[in-house]
N, C-alpha and C. Protein backbone atom coordinates (compact mmCIF):
# COMPACT_ATOMS: atom_id res chain seq x y z
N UNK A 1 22.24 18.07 -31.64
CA UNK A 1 21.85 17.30 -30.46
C UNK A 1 23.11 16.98 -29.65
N UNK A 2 23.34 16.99 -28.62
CA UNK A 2 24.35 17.64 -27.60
C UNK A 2 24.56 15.67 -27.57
N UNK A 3 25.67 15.27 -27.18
CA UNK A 3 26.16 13.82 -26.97
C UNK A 3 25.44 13.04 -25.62
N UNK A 4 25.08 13.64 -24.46
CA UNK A 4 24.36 13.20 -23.80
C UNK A 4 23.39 12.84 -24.24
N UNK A 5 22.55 13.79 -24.99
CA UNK A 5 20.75 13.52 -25.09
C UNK A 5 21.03 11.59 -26.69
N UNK A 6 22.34 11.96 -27.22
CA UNK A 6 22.05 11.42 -27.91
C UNK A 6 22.45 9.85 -27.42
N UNK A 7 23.25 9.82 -26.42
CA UNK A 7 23.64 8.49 -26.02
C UNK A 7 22.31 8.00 -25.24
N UNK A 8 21.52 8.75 -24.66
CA UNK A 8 20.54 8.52 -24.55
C UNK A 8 19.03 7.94 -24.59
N UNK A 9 18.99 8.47 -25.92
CA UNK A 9 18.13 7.80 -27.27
C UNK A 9 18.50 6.63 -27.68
N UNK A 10 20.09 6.52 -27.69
CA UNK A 10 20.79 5.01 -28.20
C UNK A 10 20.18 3.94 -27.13
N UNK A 11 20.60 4.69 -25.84
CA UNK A 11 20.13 3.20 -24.56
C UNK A 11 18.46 3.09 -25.18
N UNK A 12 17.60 4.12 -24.92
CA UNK A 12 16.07 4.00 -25.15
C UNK A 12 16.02 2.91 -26.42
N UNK A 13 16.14 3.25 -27.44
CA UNK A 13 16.08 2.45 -28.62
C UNK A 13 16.53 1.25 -28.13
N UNK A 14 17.70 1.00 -27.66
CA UNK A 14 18.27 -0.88 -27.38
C UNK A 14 17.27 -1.28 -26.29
N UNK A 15 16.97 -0.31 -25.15
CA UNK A 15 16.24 -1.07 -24.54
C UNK A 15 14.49 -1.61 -25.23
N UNK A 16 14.08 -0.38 -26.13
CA UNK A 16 12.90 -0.71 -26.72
C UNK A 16 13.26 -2.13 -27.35
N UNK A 17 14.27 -2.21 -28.69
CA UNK A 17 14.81 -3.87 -29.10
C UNK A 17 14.64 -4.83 -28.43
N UNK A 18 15.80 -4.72 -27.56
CA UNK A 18 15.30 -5.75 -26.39
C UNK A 18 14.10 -5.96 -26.08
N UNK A 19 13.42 -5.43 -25.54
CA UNK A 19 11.86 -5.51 -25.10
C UNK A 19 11.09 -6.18 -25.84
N UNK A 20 10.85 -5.47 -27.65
CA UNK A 20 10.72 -6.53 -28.48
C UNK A 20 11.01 -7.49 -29.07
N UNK A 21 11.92 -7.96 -28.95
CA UNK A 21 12.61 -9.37 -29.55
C UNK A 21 12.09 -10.29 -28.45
N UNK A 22 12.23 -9.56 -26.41
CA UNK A 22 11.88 -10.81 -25.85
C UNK A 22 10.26 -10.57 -26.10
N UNK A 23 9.17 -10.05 -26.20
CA UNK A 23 8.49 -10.21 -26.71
C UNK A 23 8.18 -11.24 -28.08
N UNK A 24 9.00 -11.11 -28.98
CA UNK A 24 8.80 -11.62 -29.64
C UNK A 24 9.27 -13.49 -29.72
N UNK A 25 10.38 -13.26 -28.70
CA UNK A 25 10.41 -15.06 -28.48
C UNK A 25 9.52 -15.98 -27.32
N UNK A 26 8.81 -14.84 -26.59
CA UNK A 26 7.19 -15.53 -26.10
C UNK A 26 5.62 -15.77 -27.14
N UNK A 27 5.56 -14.34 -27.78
CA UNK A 27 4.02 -14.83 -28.11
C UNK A 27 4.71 -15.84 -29.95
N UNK A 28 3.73 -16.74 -30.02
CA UNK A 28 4.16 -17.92 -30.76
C UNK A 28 4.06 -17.43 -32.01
N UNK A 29 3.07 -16.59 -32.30
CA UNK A 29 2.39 -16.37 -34.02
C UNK A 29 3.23 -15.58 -34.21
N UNK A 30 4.03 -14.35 -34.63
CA UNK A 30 4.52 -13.71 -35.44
C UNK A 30 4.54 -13.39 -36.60
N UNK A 31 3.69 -12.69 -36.93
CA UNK A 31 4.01 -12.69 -38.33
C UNK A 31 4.71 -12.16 -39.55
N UNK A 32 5.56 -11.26 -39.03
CA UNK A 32 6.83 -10.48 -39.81
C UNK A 32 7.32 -9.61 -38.39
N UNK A 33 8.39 -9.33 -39.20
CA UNK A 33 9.62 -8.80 -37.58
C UNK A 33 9.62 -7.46 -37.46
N UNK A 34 8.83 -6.55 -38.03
CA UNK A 34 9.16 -5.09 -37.72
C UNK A 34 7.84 -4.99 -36.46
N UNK A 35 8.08 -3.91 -35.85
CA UNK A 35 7.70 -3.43 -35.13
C UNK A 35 6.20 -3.49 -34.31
N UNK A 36 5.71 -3.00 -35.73
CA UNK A 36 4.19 -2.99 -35.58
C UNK A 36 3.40 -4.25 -35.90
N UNK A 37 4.36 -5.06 -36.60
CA UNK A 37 3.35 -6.27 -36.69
C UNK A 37 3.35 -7.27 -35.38
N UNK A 38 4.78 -6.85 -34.74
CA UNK A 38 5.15 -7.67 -33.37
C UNK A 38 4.11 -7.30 -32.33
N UNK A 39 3.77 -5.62 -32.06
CA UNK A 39 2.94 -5.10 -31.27
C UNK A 39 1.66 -6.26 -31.82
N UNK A 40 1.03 -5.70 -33.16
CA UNK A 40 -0.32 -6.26 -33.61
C UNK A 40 -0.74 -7.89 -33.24
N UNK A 41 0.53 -8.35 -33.37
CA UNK A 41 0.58 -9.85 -33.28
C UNK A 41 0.07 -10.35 -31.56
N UNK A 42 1.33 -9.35 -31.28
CA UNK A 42 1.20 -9.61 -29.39
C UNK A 42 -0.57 -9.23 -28.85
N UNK A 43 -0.86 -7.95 -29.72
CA UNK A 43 -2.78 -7.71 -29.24
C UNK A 43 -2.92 -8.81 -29.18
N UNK A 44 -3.47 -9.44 -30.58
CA UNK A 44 -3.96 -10.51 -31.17
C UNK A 44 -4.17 -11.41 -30.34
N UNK A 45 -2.89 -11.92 -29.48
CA UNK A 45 -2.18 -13.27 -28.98
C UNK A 45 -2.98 -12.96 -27.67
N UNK A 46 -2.53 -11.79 -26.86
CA UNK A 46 -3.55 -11.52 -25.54
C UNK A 46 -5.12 -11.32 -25.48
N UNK A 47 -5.34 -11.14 -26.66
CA UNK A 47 -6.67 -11.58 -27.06
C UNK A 47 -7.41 -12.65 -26.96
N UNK A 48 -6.48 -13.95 -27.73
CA UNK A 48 -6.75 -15.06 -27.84
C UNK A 48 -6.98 -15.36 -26.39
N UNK A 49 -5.99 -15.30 -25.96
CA UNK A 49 -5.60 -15.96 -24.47
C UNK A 49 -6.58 -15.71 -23.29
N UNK A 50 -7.21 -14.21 -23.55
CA UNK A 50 -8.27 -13.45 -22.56
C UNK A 50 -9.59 -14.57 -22.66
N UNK A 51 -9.89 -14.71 -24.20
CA UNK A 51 -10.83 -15.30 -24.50
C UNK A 51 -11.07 -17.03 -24.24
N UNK A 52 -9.78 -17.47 -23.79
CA UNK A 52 -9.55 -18.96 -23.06
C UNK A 52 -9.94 -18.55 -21.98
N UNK A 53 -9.56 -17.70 -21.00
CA UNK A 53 -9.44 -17.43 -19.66
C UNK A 53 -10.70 -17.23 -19.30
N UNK A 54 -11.94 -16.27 -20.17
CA UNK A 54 -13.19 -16.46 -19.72
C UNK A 54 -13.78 -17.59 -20.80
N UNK A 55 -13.73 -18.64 -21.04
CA UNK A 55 -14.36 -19.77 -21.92
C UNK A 55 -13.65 -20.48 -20.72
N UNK A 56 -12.62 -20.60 -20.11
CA UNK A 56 -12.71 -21.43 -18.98
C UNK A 56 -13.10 -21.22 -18.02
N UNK A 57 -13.26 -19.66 -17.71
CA UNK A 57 -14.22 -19.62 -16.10
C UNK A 57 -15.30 -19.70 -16.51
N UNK A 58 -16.06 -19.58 -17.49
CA UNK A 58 -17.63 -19.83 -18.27
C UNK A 58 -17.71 -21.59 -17.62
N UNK A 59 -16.81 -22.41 -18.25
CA UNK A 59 -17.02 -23.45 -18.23
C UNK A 59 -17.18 -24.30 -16.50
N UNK A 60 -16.36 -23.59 -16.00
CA UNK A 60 -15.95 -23.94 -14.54
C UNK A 60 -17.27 -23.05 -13.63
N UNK A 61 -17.71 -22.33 -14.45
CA UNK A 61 -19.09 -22.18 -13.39
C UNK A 61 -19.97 -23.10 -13.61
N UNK A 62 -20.04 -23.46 -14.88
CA UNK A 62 -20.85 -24.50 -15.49
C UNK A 62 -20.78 -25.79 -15.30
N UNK A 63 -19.78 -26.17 -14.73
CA UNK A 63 -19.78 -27.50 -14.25
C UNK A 63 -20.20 -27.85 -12.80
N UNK A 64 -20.96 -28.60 -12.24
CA UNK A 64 -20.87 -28.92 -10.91
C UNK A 64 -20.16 -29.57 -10.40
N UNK A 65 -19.65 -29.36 -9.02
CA UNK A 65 -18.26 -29.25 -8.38
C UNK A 65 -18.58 -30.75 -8.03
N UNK A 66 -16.66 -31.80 -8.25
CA UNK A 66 -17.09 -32.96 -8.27
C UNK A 66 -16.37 -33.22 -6.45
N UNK A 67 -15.51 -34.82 -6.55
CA UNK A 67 -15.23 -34.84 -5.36
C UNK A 67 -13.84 -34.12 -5.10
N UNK A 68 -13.38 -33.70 -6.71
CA UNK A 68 -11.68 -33.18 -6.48
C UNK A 68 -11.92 -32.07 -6.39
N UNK A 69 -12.81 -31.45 -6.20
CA UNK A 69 -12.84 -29.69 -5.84
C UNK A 69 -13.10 -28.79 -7.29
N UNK A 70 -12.63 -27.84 -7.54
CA UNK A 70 -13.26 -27.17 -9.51
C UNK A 70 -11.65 -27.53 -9.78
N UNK A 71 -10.99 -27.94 -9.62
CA UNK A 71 -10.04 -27.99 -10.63
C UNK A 71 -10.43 -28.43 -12.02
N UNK A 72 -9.93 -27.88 -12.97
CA UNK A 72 -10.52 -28.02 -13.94
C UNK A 72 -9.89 -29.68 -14.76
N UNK A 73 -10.62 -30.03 -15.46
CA UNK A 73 -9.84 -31.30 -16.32
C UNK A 73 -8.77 -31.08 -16.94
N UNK A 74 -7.58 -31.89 -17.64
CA UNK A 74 -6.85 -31.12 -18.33
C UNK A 74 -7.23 -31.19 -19.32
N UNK A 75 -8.43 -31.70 -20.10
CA UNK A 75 -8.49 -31.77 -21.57
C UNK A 75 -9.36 -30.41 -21.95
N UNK A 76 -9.44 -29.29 -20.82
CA UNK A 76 -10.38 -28.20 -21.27
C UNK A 76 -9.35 -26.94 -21.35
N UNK A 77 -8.57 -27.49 -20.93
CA UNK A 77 -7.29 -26.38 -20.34
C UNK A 77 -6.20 -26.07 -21.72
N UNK A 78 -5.64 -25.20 -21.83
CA UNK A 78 -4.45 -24.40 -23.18
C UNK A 78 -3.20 -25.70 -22.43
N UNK A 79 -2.12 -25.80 -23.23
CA UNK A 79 -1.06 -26.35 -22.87
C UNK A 79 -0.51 -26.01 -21.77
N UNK A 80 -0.43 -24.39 -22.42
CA UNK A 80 0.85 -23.93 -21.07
C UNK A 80 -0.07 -23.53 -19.39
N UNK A 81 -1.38 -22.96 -19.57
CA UNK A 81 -2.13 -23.53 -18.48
C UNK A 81 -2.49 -24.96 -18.02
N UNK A 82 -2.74 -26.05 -18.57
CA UNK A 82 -2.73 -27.42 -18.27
C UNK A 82 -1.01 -27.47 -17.66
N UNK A 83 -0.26 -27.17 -17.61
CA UNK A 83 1.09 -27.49 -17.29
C UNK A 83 1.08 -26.62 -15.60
N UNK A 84 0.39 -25.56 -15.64
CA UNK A 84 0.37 -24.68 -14.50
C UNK A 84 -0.48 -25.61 -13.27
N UNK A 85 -1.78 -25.87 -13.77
CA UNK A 85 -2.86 -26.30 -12.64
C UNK A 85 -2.84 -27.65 -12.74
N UNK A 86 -2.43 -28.36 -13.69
CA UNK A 86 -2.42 -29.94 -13.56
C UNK A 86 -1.12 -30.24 -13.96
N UNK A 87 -0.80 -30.53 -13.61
CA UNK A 87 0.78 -31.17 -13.72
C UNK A 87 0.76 -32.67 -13.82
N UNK A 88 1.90 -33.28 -14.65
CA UNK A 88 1.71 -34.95 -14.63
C UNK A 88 1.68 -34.90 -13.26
N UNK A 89 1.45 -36.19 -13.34
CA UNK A 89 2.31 -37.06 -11.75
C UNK A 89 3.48 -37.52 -11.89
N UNK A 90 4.46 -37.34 -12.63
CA UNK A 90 5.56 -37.78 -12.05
C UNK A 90 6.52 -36.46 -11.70
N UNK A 91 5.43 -35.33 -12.01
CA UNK A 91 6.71 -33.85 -11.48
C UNK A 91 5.69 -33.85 -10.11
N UNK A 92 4.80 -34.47 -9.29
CA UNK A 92 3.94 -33.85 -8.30
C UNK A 92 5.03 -34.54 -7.44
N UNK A 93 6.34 -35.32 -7.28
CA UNK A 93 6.68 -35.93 -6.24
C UNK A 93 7.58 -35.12 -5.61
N UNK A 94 7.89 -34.71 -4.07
CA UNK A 94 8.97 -33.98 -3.70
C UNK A 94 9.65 -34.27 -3.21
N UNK A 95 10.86 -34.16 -2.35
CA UNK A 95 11.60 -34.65 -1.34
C UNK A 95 11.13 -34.61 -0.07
N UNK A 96 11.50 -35.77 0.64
CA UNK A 96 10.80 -35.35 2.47
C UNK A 96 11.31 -34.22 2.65
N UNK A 97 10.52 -34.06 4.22
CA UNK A 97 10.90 -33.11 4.62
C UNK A 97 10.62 -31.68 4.33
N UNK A 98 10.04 -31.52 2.53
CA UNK A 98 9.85 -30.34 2.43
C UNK A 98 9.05 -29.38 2.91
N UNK A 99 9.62 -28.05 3.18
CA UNK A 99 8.78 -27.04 3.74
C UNK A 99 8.22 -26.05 3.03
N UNK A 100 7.20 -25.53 3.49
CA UNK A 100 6.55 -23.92 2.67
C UNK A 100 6.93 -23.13 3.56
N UNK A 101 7.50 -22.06 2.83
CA UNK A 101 8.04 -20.66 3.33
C UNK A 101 6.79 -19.62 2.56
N UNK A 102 6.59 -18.59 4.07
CA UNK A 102 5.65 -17.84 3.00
C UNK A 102 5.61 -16.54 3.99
N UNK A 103 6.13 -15.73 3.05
CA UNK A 103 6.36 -14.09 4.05
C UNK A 103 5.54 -13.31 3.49
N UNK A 104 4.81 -12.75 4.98
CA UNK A 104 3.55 -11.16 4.46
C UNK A 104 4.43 -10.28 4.87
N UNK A 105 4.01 -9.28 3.89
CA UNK A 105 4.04 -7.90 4.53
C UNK A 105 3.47 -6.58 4.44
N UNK A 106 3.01 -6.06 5.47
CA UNK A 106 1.97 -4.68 5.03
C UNK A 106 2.53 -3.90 4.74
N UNK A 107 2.18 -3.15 3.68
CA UNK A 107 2.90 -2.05 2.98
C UNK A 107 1.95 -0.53 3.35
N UNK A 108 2.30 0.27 2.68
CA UNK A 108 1.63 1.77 2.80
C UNK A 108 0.07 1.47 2.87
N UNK A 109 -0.47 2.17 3.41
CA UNK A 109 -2.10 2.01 2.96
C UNK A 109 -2.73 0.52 3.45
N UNK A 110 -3.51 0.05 2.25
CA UNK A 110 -4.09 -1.37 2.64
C UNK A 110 -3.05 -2.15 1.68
N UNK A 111 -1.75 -2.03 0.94
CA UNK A 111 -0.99 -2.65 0.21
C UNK A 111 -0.62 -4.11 1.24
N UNK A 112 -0.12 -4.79 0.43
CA UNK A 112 -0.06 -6.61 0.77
C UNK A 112 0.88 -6.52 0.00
N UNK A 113 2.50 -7.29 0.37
CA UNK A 113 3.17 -8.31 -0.45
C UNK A 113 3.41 -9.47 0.14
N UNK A 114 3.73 -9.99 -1.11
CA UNK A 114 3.41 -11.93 -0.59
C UNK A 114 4.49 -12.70 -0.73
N UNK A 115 5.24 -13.33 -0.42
CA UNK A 115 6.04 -14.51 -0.76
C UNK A 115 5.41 -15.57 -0.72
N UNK A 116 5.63 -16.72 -1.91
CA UNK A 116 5.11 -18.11 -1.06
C UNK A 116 6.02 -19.27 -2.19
N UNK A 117 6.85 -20.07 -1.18
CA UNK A 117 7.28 -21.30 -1.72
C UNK A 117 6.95 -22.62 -1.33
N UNK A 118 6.70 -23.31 -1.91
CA UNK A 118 6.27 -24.60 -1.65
C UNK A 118 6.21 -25.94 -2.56
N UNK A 119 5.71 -27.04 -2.22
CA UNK A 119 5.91 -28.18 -3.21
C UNK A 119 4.65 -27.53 -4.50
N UNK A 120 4.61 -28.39 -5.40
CA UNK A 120 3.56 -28.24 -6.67
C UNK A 120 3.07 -29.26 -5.96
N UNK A 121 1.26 -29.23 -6.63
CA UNK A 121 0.04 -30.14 -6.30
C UNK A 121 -0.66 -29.34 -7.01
N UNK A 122 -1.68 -30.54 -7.94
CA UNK A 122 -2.63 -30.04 -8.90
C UNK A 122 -3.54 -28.86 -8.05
N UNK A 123 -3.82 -27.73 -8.92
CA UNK A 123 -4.80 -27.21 -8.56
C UNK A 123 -4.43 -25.61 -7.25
N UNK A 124 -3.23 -26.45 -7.12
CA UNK A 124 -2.73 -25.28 -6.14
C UNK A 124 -2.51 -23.55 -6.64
N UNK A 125 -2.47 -23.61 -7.65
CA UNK A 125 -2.34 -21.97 -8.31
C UNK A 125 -3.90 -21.37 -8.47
N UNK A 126 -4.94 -22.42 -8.53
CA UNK A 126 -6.14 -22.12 -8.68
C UNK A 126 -6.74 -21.56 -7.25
N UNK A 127 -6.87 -22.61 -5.81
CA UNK A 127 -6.85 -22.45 -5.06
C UNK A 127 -6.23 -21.33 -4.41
N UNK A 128 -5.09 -21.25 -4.16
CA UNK A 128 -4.36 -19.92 -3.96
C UNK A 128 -4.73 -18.45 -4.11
N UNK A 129 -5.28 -18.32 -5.51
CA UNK A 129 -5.66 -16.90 -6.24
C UNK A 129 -7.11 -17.12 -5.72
N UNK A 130 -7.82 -18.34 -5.32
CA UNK A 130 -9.03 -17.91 -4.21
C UNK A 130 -9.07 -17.36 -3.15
N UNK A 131 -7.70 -18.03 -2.21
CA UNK A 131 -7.96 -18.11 -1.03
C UNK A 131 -7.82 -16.47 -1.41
N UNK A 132 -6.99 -15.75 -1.89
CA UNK A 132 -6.53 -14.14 -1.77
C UNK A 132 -7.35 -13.64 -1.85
N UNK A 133 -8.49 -14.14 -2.44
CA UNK A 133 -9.76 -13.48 -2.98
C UNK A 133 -10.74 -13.89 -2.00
N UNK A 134 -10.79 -14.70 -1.51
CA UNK A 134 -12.22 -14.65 -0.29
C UNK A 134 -11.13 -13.94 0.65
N UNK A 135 -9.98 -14.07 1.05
CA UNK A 135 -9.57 -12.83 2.38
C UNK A 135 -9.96 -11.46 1.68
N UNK A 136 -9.95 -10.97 0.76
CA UNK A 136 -10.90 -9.52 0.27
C UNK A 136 -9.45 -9.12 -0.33
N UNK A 137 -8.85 -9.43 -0.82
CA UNK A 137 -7.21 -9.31 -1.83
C UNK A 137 -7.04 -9.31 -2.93
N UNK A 138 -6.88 -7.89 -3.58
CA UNK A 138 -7.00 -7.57 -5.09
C UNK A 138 -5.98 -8.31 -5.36
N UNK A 139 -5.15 -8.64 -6.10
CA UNK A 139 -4.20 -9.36 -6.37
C UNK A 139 -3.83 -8.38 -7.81
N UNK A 140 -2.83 -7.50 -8.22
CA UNK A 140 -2.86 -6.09 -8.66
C UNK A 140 -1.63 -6.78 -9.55
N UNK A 141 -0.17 -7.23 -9.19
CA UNK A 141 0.70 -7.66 -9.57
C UNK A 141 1.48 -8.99 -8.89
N UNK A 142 1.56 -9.82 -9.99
CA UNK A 142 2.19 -11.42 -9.32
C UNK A 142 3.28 -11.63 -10.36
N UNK A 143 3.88 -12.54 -9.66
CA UNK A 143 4.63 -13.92 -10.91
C UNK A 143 4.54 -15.29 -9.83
N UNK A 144 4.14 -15.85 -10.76
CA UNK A 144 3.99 -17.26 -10.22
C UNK A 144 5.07 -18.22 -11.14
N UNK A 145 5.52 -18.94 -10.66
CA UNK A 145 6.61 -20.08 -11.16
C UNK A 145 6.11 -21.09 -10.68
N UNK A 146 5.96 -22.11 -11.52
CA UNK A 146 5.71 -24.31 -10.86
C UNK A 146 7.39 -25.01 -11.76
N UNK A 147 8.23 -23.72 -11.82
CA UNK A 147 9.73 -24.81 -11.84
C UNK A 147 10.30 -24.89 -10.33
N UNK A 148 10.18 -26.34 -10.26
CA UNK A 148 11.00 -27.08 -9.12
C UNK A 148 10.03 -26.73 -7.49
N UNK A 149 9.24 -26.41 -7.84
CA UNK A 149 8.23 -26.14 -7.02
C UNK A 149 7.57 -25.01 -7.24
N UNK A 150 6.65 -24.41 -6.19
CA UNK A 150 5.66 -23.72 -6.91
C UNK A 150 5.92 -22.58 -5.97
N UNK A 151 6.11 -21.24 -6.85
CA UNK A 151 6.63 -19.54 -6.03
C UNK A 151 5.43 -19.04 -6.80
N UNK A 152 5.18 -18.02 -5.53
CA UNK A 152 4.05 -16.58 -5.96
C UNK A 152 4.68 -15.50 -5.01
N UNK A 153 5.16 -14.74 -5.81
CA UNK A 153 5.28 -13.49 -5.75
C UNK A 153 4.20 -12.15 -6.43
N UNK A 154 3.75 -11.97 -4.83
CA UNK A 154 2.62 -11.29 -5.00
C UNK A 154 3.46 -9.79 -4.91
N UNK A 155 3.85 -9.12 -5.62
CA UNK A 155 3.93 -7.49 -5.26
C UNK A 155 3.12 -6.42 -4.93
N UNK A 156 2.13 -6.72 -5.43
CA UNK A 156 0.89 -5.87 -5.19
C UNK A 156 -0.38 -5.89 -4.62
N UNK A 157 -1.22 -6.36 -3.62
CA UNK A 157 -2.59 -6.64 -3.02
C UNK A 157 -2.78 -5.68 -2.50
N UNK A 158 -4.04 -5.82 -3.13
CA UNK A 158 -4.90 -4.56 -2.05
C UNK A 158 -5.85 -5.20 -1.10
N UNK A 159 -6.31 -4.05 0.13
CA UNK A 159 -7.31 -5.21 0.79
C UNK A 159 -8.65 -4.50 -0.02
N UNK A 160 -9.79 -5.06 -0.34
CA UNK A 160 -10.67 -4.05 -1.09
C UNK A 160 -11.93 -4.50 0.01
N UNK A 161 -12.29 -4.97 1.07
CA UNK A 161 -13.13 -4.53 1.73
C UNK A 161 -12.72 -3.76 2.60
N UNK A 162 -14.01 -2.82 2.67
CA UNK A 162 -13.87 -1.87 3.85
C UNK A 162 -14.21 -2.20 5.41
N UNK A 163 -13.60 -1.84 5.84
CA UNK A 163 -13.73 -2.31 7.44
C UNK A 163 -13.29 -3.63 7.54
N UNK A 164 -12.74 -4.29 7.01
CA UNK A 164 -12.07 -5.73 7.20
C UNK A 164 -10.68 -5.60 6.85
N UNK A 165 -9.99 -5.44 8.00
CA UNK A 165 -8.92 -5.85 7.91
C UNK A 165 -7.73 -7.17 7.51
N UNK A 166 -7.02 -7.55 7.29
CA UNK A 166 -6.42 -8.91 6.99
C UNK A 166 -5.38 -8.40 7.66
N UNK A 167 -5.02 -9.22 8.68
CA UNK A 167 -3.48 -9.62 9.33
C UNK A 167 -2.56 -10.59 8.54
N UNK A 168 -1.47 -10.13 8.38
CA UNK A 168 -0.26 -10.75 7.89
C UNK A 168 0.03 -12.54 8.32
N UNK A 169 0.05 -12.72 9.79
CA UNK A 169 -0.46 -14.01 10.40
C UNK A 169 -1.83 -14.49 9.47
N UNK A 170 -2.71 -13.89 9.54
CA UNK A 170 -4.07 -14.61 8.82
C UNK A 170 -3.71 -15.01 7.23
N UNK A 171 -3.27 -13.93 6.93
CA UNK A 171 -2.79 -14.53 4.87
C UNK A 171 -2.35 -15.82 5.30
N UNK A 172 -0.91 -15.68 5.99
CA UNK A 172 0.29 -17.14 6.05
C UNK A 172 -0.66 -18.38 6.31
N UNK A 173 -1.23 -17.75 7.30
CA UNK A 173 -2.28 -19.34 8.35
C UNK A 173 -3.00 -20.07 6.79
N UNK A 174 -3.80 -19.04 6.09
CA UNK A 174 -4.59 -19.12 5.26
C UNK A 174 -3.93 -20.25 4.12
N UNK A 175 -2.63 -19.34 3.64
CA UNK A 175 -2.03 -19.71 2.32
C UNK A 175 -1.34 -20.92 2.65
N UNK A 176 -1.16 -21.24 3.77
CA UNK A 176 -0.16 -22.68 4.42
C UNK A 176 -1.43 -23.66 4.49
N UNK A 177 -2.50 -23.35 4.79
CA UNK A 177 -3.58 -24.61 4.65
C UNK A 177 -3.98 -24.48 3.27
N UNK A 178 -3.86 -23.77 2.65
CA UNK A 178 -4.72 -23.73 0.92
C UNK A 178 -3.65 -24.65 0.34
N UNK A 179 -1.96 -24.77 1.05
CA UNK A 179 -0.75 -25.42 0.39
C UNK A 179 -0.83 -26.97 0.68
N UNK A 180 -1.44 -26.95 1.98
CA UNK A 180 -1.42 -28.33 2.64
C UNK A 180 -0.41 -28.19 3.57
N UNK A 181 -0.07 -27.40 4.16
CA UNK A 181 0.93 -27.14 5.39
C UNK A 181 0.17 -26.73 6.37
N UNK A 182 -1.10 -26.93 6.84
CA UNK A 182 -1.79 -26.15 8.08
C UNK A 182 -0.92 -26.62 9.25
N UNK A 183 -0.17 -27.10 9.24
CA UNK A 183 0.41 -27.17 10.88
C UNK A 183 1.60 -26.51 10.93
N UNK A 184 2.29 -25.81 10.06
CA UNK A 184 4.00 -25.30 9.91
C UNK A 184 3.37 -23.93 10.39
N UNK A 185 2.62 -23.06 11.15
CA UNK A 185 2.21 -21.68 11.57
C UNK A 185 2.61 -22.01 12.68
């Protein structure tokens, strides 16, 4: 094996390591460190988690909508989701003055990317992944962050109705009133 192909294999392998170890210091259960039990474990764990995600939209259809809108309670919610959509109140406070920044842009085709920064407020990550969804917005690839305020980085939207277009102005207008900024457009 010629020294290229093999330095090669060396990066592939460290980068596979890497990959699993940070894998392995997110999902919580683990149950032994080689390989396949890390994969098996990680199914397992996205399993679990799928099965919160529809036991809470089960539940949230099932409830009738009160005067705070469907946000959900926090006592129905996983930890690290209760930390996402309800937040105490003493992280909901911000500094004056603060602003939401939030950049569209049309990509190839019907593609959408999104920027959006702004203060945290219960319920706002819930809201948000609606509003994208009644404008007709697959939402394909994100990361969302609520440290020190609340970022969505949308990389990927599609528009999925036909004949309805979405303007770049219309997302912002949209996503700045879903934030509580309807007047910063």
């Amino acid at each position: 094996m010629p020294a290229k192909n093999l330095m090669a294999e060396r990066r592939r392998r460290k980068k596979l390591n890497d990959r699993l170890y940070m894998l392995r210091s997110v999902v919580p259960s683990i149950s032994k460190m080689d390989r396949a039990s890390i994969l098996g474990d990680t199914i397992d764990y996205l399993k679990e988690i799928l099965q919160r995600i529809n036991d809470l939209h089960t539940k949230l259809e099932s409830t009738p909508s009160s005067s705070s809108g469907l946000t959900p309670t926090p006592q129905t919610l996983p930890c690290r989701v209760k930390e996402e959509l309800c937040p105490s109140s003493s992280s909901l406070s911000s500094p004056k003055g603060e602003q939401a920044r939030i950049e569209v842009k049309l990509r190839e085709g019907k593609a959408v990317n999104i920027h959006m920064f702004c203060g945290r407020r219960p319920g706002l990550l819930l809201s948000t992944m609606r509003a994208l969804d009644d404008l007709g917005l697959d939402v394909q690839q994100a990361v969302i962050s609520c440290f020190n305020g609340f970022a969505l980085d949308v990389f990927r939207a599609e528009q999925c109705q036909e004949g309805h277009e979405v303007f770049p102005e219309q997302i912002k207008a949209v996503l700045l009133d879903t934030a509580g900024y309807s007047g910063l457009l």
